[in-house]
N, C-alpha and C. Protein backbone atom coordinates (compact mmCIF):
# COMPACT_ATOMS: atom_id res chain seq x y z
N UNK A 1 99.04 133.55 35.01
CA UNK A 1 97.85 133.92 34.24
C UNK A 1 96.92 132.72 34.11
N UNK A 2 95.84 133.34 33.55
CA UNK A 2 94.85 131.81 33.59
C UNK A 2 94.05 131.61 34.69
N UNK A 3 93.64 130.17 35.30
CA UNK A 3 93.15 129.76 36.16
C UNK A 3 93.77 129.94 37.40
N UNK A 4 93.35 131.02 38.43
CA UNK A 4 94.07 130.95 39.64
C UNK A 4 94.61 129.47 40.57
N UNK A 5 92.91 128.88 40.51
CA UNK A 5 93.29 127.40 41.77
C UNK A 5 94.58 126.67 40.70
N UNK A 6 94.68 126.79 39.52
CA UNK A 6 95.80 125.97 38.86
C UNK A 6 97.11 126.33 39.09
N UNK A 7 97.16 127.86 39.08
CA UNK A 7 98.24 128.39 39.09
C UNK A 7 98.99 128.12 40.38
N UNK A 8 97.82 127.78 41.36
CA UNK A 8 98.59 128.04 43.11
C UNK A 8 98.75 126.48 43.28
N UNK A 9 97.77 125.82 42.74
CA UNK A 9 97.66 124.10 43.14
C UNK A 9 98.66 123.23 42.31
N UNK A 10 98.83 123.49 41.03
CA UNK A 10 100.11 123.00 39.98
C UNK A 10 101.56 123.47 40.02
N UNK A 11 101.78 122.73 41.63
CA UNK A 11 103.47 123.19 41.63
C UNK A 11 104.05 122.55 40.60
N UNK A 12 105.34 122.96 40.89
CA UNK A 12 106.72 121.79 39.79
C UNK A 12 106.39 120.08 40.18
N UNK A 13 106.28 119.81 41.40
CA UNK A 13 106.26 118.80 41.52
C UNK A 13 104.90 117.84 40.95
N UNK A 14 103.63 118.72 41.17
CA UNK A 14 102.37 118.13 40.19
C UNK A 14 102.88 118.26 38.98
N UNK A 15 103.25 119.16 38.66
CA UNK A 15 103.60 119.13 36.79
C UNK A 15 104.00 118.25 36.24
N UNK A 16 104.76 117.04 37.14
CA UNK A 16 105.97 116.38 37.00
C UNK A 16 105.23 115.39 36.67
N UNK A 17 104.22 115.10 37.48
CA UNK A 17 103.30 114.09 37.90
C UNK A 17 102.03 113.83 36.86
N UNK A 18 101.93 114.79 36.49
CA UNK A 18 100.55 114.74 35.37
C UNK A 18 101.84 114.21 34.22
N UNK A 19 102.60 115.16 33.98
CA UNK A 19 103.40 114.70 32.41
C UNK A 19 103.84 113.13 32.39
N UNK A 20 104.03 113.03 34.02
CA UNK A 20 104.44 111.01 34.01
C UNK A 20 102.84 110.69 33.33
N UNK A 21 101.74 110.78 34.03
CA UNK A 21 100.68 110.33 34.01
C UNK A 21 100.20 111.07 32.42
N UNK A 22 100.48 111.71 31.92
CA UNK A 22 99.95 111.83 30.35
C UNK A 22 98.95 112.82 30.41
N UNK A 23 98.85 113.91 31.79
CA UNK A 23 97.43 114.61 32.12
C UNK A 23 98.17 116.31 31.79
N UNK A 24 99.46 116.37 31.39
CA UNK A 24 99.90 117.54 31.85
C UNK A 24 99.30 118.51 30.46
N UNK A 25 99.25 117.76 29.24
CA UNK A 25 98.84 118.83 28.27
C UNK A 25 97.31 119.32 28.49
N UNK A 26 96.25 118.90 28.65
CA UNK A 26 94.93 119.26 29.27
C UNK A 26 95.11 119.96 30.45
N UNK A 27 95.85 120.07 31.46
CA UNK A 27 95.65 120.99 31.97
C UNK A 27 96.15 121.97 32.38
N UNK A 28 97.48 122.29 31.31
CA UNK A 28 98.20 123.18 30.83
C UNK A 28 97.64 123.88 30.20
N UNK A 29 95.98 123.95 29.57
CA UNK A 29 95.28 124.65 28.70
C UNK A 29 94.54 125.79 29.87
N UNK A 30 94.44 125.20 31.16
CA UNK A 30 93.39 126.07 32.25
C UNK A 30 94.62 127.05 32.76
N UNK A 31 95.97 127.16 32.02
CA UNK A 31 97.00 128.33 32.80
C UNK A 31 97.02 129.49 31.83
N UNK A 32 96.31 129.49 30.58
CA UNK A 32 96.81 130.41 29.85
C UNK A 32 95.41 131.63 29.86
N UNK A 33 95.77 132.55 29.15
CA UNK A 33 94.54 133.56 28.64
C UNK A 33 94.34 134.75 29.91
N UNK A 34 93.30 135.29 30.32
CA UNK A 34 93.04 136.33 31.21
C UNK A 34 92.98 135.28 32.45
N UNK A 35 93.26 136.13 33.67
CA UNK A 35 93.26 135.42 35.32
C UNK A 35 91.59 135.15 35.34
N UNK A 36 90.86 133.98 36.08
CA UNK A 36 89.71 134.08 35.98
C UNK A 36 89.93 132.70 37.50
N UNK A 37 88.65 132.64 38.02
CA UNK A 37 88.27 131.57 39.39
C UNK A 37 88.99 131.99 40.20
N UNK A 38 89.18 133.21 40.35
CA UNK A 38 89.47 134.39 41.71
C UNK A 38 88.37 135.10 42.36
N UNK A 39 87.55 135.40 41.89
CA UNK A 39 86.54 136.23 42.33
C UNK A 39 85.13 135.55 42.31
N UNK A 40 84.49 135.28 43.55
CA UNK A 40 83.03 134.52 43.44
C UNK A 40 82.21 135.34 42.46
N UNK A 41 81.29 134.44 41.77
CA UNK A 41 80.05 134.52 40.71
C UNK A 41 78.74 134.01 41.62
N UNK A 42 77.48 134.74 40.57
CA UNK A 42 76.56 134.40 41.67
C UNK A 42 76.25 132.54 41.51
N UNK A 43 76.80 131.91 40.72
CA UNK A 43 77.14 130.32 40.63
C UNK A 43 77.65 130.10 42.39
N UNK A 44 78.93 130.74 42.42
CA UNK A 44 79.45 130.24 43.40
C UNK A 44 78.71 130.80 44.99
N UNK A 45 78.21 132.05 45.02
CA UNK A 45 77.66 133.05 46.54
C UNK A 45 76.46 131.67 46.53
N UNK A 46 75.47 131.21 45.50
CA UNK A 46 74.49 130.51 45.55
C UNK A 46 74.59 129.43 45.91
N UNK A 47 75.89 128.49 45.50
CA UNK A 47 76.16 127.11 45.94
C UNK A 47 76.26 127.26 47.52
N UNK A 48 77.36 128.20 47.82
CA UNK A 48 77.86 128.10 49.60
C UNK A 48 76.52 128.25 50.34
N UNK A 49 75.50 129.68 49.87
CA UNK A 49 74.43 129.97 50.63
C UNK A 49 73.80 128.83 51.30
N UNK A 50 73.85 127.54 50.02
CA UNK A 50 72.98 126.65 50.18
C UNK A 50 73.43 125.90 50.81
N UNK A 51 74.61 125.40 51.87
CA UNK A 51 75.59 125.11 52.46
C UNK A 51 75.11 124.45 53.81
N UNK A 52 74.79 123.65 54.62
CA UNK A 52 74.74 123.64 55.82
C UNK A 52 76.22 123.18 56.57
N UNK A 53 77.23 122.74 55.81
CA UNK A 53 78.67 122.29 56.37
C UNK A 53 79.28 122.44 55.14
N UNK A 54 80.68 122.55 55.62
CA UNK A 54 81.80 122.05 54.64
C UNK A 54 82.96 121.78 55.82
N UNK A 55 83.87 121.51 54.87
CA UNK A 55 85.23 120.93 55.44
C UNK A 55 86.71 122.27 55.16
N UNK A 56 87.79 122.21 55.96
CA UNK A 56 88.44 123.40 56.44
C UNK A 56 89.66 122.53 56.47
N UNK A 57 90.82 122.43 55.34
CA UNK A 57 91.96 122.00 56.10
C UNK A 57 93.28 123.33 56.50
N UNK A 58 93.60 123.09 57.39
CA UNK A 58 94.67 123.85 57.51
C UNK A 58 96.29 122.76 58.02
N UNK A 59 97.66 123.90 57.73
CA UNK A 59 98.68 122.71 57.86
C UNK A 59 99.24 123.74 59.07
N UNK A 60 99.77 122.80 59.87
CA UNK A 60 100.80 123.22 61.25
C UNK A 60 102.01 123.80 61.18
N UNK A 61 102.68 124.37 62.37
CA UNK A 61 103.69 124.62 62.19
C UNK A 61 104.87 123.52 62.11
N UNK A 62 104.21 122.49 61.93
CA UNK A 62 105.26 121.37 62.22
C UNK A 62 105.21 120.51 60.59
N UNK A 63 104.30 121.38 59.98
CA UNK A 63 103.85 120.77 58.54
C UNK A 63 102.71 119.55 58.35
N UNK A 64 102.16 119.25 59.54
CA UNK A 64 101.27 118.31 59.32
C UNK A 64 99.60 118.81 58.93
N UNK A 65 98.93 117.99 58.03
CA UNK A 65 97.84 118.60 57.60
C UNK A 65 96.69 118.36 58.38
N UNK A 66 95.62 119.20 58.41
CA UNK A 66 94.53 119.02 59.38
C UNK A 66 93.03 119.32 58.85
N UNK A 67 91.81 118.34 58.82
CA UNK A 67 91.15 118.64 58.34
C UNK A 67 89.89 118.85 59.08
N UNK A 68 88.83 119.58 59.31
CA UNK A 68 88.08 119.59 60.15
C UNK A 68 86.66 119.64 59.20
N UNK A 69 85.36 119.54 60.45
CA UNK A 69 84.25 119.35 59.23
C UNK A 69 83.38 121.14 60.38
N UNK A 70 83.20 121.58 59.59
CA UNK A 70 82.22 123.13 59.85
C UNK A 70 81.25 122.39 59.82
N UNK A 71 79.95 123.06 60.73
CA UNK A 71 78.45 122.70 60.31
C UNK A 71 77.91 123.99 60.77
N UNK A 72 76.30 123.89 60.57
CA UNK A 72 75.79 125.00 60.93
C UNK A 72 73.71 125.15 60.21
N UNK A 73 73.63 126.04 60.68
CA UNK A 73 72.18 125.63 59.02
C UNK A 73 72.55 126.18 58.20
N UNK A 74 71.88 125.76 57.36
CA UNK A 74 71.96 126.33 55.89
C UNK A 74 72.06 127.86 55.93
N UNK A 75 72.84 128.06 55.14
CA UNK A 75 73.11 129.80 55.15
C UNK A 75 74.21 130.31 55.92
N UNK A 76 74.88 129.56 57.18
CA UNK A 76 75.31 130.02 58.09
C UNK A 76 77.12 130.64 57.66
N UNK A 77 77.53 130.19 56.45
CA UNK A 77 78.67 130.76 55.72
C UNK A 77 78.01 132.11 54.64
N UNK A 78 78.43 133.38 55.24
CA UNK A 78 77.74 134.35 54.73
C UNK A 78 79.21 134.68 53.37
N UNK A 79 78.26 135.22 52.68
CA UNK A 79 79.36 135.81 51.11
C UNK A 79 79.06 137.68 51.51
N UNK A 80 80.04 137.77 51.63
CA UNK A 80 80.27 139.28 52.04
C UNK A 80 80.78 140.49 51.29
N UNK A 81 81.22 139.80 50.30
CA UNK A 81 81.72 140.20 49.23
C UNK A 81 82.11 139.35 47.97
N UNK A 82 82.42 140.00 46.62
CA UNK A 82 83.03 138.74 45.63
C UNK A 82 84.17 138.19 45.97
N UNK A 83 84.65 138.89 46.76
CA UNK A 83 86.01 138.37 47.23
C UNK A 83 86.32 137.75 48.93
N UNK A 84 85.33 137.69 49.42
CA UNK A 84 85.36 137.64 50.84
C UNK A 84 84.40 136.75 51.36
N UNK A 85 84.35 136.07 52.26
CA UNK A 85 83.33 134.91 52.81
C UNK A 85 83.39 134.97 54.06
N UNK A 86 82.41 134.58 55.23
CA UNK A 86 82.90 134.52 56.54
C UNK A 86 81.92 133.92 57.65
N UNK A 87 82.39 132.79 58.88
CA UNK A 87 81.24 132.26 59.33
C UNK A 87 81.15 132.36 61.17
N UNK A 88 80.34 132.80 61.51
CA UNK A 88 80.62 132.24 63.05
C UNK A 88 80.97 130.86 63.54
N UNK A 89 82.03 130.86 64.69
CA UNK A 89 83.19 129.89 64.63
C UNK A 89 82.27 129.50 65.97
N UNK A 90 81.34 128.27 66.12
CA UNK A 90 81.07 127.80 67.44
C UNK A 90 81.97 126.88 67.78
N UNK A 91 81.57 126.68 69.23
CA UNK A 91 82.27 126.40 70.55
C UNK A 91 82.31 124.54 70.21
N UNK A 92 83.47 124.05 70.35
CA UNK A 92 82.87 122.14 70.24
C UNK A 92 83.37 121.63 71.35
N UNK A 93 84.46 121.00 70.91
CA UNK A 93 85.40 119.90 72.19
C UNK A 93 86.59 121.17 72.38
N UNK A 94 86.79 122.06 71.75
CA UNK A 94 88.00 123.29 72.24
C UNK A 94 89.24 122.21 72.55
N UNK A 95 90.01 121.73 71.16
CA UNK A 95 91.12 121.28 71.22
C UNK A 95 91.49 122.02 70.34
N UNK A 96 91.23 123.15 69.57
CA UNK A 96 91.64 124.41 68.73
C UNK A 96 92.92 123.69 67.88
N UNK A 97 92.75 122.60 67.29
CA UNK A 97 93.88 122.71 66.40
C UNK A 97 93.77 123.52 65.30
N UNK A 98 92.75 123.42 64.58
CA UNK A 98 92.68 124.40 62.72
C UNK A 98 93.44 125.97 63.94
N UNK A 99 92.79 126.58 64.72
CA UNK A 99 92.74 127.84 65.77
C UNK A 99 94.26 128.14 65.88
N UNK A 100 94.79 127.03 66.44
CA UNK A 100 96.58 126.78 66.57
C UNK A 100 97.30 126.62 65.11
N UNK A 101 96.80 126.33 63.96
CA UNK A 101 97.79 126.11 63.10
C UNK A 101 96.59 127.49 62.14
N UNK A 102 95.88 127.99 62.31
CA UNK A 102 95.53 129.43 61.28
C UNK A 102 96.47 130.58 62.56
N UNK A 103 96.83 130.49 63.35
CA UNK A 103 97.52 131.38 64.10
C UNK A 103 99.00 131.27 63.77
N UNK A 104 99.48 130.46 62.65
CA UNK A 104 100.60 129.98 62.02
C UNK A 104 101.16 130.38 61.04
N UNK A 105 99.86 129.97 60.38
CA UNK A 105 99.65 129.81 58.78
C UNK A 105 98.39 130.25 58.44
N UNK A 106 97.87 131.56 58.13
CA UNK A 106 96.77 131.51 57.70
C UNK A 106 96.31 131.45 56.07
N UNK A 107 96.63 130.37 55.26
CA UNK A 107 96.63 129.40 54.75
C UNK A 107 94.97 128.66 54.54
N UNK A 108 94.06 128.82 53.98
CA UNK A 108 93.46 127.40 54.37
C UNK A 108 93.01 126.53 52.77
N UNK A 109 92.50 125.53 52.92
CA UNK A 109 91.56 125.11 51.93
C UNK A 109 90.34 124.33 52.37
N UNK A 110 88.92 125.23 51.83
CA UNK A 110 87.90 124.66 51.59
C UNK A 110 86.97 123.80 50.84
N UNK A 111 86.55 122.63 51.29
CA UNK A 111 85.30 121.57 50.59
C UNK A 111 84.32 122.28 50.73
N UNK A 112 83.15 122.90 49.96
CA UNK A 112 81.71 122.70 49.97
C UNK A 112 81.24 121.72 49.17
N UNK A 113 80.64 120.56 50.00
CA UNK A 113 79.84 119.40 49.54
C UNK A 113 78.40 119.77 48.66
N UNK A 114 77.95 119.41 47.72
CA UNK A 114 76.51 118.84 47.50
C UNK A 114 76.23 117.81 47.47
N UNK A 115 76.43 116.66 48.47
CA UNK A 115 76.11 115.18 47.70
C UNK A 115 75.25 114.70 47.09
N UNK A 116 73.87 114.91 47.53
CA UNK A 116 72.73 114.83 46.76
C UNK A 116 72.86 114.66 44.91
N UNK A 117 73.52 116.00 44.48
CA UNK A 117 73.97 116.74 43.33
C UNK A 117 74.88 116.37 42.79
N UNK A 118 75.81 115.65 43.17
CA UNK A 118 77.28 114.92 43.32
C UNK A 118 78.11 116.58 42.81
N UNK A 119 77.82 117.35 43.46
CA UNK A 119 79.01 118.49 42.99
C UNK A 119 79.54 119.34 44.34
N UNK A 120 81.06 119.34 43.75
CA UNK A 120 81.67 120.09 45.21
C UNK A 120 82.62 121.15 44.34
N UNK A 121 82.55 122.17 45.29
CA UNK A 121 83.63 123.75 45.10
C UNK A 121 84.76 123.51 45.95
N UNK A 122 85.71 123.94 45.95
CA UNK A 122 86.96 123.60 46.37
C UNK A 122 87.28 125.08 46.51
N UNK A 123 88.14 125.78 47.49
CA UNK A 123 88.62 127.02 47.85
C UNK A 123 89.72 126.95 48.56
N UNK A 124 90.26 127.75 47.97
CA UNK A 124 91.81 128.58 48.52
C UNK A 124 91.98 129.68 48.85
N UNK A 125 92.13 129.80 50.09
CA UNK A 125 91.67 131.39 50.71
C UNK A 125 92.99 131.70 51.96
N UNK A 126 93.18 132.98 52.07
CA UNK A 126 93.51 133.19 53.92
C UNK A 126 92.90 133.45 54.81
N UNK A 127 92.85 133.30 55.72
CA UNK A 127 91.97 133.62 57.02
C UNK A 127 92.09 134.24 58.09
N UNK A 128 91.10 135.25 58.50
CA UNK A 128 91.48 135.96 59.52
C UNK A 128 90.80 135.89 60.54
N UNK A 129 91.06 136.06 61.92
CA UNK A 129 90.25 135.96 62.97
C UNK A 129 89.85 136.89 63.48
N UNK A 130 88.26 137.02 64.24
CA UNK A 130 88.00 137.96 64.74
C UNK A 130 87.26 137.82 65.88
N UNK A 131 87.96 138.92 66.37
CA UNK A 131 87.69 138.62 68.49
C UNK A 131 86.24 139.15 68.58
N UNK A 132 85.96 139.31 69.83
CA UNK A 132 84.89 140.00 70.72
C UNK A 132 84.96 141.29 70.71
N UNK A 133 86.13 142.04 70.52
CA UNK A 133 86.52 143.22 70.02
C UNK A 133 85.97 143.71 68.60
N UNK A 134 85.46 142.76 67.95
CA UNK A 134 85.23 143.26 66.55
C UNK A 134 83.81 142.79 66.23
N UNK A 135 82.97 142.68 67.03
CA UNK A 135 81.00 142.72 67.45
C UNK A 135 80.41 142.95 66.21
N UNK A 136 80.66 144.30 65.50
CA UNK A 136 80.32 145.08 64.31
C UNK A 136 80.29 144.03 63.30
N UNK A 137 81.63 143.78 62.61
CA UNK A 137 81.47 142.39 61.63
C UNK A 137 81.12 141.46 62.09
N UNK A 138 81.08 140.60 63.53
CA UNK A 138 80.78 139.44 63.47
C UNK A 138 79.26 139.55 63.54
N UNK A 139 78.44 140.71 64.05
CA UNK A 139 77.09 140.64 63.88
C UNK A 139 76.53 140.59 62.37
N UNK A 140 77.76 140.62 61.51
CA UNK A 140 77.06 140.73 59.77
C UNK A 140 76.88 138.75 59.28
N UNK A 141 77.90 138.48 61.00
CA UNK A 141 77.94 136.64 60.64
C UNK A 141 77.10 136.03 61.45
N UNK A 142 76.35 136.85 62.53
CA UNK A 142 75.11 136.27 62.74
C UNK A 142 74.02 135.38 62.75
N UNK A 143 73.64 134.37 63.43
CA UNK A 143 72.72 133.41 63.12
C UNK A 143 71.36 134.11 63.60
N UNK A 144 71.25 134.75 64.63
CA UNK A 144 70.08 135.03 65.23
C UNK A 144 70.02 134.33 66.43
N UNK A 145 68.53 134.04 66.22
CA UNK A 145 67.88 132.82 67.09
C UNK A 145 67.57 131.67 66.27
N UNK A 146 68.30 131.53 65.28
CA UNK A 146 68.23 130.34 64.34
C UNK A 146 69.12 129.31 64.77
N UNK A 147 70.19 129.30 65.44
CA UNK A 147 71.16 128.43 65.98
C UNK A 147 71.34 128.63 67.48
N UNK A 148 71.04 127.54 68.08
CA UNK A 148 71.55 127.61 69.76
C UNK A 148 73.47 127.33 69.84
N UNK A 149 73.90 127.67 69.54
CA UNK A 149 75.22 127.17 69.72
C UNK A 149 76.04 128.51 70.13
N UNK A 150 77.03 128.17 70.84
CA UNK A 150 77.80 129.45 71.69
C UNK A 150 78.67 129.84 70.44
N UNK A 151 78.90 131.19 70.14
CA UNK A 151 80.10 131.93 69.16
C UNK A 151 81.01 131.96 69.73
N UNK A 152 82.36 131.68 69.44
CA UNK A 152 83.34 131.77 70.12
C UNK A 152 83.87 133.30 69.40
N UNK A 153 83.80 132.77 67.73
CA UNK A 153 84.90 133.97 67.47
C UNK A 153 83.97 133.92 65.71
N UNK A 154 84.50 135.11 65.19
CA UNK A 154 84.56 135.05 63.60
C UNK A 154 85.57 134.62 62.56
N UNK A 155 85.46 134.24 61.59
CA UNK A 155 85.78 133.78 60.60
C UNK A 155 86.22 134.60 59.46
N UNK A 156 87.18 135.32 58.84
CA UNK A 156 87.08 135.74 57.42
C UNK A 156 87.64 135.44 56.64
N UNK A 157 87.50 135.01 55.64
CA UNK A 157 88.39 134.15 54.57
C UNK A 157 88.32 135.36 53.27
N UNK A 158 89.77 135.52 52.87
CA UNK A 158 89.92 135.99 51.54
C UNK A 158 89.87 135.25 49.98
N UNK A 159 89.30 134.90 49.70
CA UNK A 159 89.21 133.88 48.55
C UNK A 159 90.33 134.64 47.55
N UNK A 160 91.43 133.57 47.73
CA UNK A 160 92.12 133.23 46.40
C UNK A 160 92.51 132.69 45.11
N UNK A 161 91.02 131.97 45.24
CA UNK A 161 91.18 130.66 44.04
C UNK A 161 90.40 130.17 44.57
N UNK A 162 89.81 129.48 43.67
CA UNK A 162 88.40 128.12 43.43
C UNK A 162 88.29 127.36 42.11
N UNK A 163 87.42 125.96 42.54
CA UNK A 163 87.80 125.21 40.98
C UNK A 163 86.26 124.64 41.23
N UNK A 164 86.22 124.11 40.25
CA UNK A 164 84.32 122.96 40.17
C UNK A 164 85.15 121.90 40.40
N UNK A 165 84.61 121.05 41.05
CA UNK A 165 85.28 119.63 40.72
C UNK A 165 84.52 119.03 39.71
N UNK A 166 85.20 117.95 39.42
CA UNK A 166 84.11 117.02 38.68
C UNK A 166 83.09 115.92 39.60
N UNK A 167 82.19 115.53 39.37
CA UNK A 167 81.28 114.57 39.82
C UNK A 167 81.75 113.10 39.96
N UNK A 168 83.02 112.67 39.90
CA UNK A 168 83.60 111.48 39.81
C UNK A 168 82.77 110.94 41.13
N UNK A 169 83.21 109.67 41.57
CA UNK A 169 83.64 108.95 42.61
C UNK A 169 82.56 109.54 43.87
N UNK A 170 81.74 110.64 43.66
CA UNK A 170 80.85 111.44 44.73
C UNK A 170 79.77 110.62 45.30
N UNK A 171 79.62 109.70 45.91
CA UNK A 171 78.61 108.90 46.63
C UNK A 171 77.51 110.28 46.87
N UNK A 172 76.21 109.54 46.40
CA UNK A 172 75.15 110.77 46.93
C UNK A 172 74.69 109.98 47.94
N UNK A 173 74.55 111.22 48.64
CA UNK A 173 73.87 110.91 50.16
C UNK A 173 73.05 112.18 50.59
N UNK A 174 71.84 111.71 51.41
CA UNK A 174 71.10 112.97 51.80
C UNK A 174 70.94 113.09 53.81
N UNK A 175 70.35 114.35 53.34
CA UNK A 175 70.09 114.60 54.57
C UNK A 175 68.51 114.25 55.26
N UNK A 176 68.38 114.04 56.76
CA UNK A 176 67.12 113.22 57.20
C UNK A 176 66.14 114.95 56.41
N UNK A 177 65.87 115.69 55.98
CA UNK A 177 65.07 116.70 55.94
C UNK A 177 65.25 116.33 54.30
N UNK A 178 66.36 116.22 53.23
CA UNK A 178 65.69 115.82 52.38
C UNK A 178 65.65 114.30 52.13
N UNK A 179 65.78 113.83 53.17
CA UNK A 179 65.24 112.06 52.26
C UNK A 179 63.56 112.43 53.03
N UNK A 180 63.01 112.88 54.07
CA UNK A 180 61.98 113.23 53.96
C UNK A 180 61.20 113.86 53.00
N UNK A 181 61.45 114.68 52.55
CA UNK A 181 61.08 115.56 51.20
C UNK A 181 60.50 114.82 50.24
N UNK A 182 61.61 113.80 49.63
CA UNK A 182 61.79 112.88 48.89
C UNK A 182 60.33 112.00 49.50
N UNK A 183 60.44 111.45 50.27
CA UNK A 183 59.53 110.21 50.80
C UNK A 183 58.14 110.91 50.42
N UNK A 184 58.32 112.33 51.10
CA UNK A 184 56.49 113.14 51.04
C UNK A 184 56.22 113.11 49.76
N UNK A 185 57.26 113.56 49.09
CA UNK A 185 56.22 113.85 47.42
C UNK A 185 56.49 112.68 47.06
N UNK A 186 56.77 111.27 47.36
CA UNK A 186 56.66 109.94 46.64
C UNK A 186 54.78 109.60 47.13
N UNK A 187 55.12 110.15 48.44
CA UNK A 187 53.58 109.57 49.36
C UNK A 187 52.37 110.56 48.93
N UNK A 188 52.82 111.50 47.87
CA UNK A 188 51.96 112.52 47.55
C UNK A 188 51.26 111.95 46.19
N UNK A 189 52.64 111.33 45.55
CA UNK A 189 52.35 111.05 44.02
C UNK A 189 50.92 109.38 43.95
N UNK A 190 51.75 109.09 45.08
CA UNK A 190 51.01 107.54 45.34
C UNK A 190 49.49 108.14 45.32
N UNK A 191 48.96 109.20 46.43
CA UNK A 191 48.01 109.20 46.96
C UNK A 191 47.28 109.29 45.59
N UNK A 192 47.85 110.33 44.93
CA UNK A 192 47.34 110.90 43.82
C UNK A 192 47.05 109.84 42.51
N UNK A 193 48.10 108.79 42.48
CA UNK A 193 47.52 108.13 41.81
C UNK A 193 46.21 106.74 42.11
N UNK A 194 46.37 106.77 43.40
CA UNK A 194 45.30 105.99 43.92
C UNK A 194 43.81 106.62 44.12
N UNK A 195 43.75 107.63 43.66
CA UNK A 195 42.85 108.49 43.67
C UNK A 195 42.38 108.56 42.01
N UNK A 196 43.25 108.50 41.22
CA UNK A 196 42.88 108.63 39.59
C UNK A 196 42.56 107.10 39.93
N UNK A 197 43.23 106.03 40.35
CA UNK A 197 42.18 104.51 39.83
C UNK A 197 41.35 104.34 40.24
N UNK A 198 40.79 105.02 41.70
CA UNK A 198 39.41 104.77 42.56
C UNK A 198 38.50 105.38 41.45
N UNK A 199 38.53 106.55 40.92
CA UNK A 199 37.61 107.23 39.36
C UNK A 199 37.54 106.17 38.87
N UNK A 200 38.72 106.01 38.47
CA UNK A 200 38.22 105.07 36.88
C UNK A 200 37.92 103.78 37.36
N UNK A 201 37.59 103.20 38.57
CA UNK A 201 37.07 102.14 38.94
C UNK A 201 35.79 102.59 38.87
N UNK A 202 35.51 103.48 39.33
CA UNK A 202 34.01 104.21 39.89
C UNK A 202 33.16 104.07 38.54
N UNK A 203 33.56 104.44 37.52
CA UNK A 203 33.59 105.00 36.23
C UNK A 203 32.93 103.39 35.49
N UNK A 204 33.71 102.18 35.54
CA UNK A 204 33.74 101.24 34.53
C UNK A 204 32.26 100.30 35.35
C-alpha cells in the first residue's frame, strides 16, 4: 500500500540500509495510506511531452545492468494512456543490448531529465515490443516528417511506479536552442534598454 516506486524500490535489503543510515523512519511514511504514483497525472504526461531524451536501464540475463540514453525531438515519447507510454525505437550502431536483455527481462527503469529545471521523474515500467506487424500502434508513435531517422521497431511501456526526485546534486545544463533563447531575450533586453538611454539622453 502507499507509494508504488517505494513499495517495488525498498527491498529488505534498502530497509536495512536507510535504518543503518537513520533514513528508514521518513520513508516508511511514503508506504502507508491509499496506493498512489501508479498512474500518470497531467504533471507527469506534461513533463515527458516536454522530453527530447531520457535514459532506459535494463538488466541481462546474466544480471548485469545496462543503461542507454533515448533521444529524439521533443514530444517524440508519446503518453497513450494514464497508464501506458510509448516511443519509436530508431536505428543506431545495432549492438541491441537494452533489445537482448528486454527480450529477457522486460523489466525496465526510466530517467526523464530537466536540467535546465534541475528536476527529473524516475519510472518503473515493463516493456513490450512491437514489430512491423503491428503498423496500426506504431503509427500512433509516429514522428512524421519531423525526424529523419530509420524506425526499427515500437516501444510500449506499462508504467508501474514513478517518484519526483529531488533537485539535489542536478548540474543545470542547456540545450544549443535554449542557451540561444536565453542569449536572444538578453540581446532583446539590452537593445531595449539602450534605446530608453538614447531618450533620455535626447531629452536632457
Amino acid at each position: 500500500m502507499g507509494h508504488k516506486f517505494a513499495e517495488l524500490a525498498f527491498t529488505g535489503a534498502v530497509k536495512n540500509i536507510q535504518s543503518d543510515q537513520g533514513s528508514r523512519n521518513s520513508h516508511a511514511r511514503m508506504e502507508v495510506g491509499d496506493d498512489y504514483n501508479y498512474v500518470l497525472g497531467p504533471n507527469e504526461a506534461q513533463f515527458i511531452a516536454a522530453r527530447d531524451s531520457f535514459y532506459m536501464a535494463t538488466v541481462s540475463e546474466t544480471g548485469w545492468p545496462y543503461v542507454q540514453h533515448r533521444g529524439g525531438p521533443v514530444g517524440f515519447v508519446k503518453i497513450l494512456d494514464d497508464k501506458t507510454l510509448g516511443f519509436a525505437d530508431f536505428r543506431g550502431i545495432r549492438q541491441y543490448v537494452s533489445m537482448g536483455n528486454i527480450s529477457q527481462n522486460d523489466r525496465v527503469s526510466l530517467f526523464f531529465m530537466d536540467y535546465p529545471n534541475k528536476t527529473r521523474l524516475k519510472l518503473l515500467g515493463r516493456v513490450q515490443t512491437l514489430g512491423a506487424s503491428e503498423l496500426d500502434t506504431q503509427q500512433k508513435l509516429s514522428l512524421g516528417d519531423r525526424y529523419k531517422a530509420r524506425v526499427e521497431r515500437g516501444l510500449l511501456i506499462t508504467v508501474e511506479a514513478f517518484d519526483w526526485n529531488c533537485p539535489q546534486h542536478i548540474t543545470p545544463r542547456f540545450t544549443s536552442a535554449e542557451a540561444d533563447y536565453e542569449v536572444s531575450s538578453l540581446q532583446t533586453t539590452i537593445l531595449e534598454l539602450k534605446a530608453k538611454l538614447r531618450a533620455k539622453n535626447a531629452r536632457n
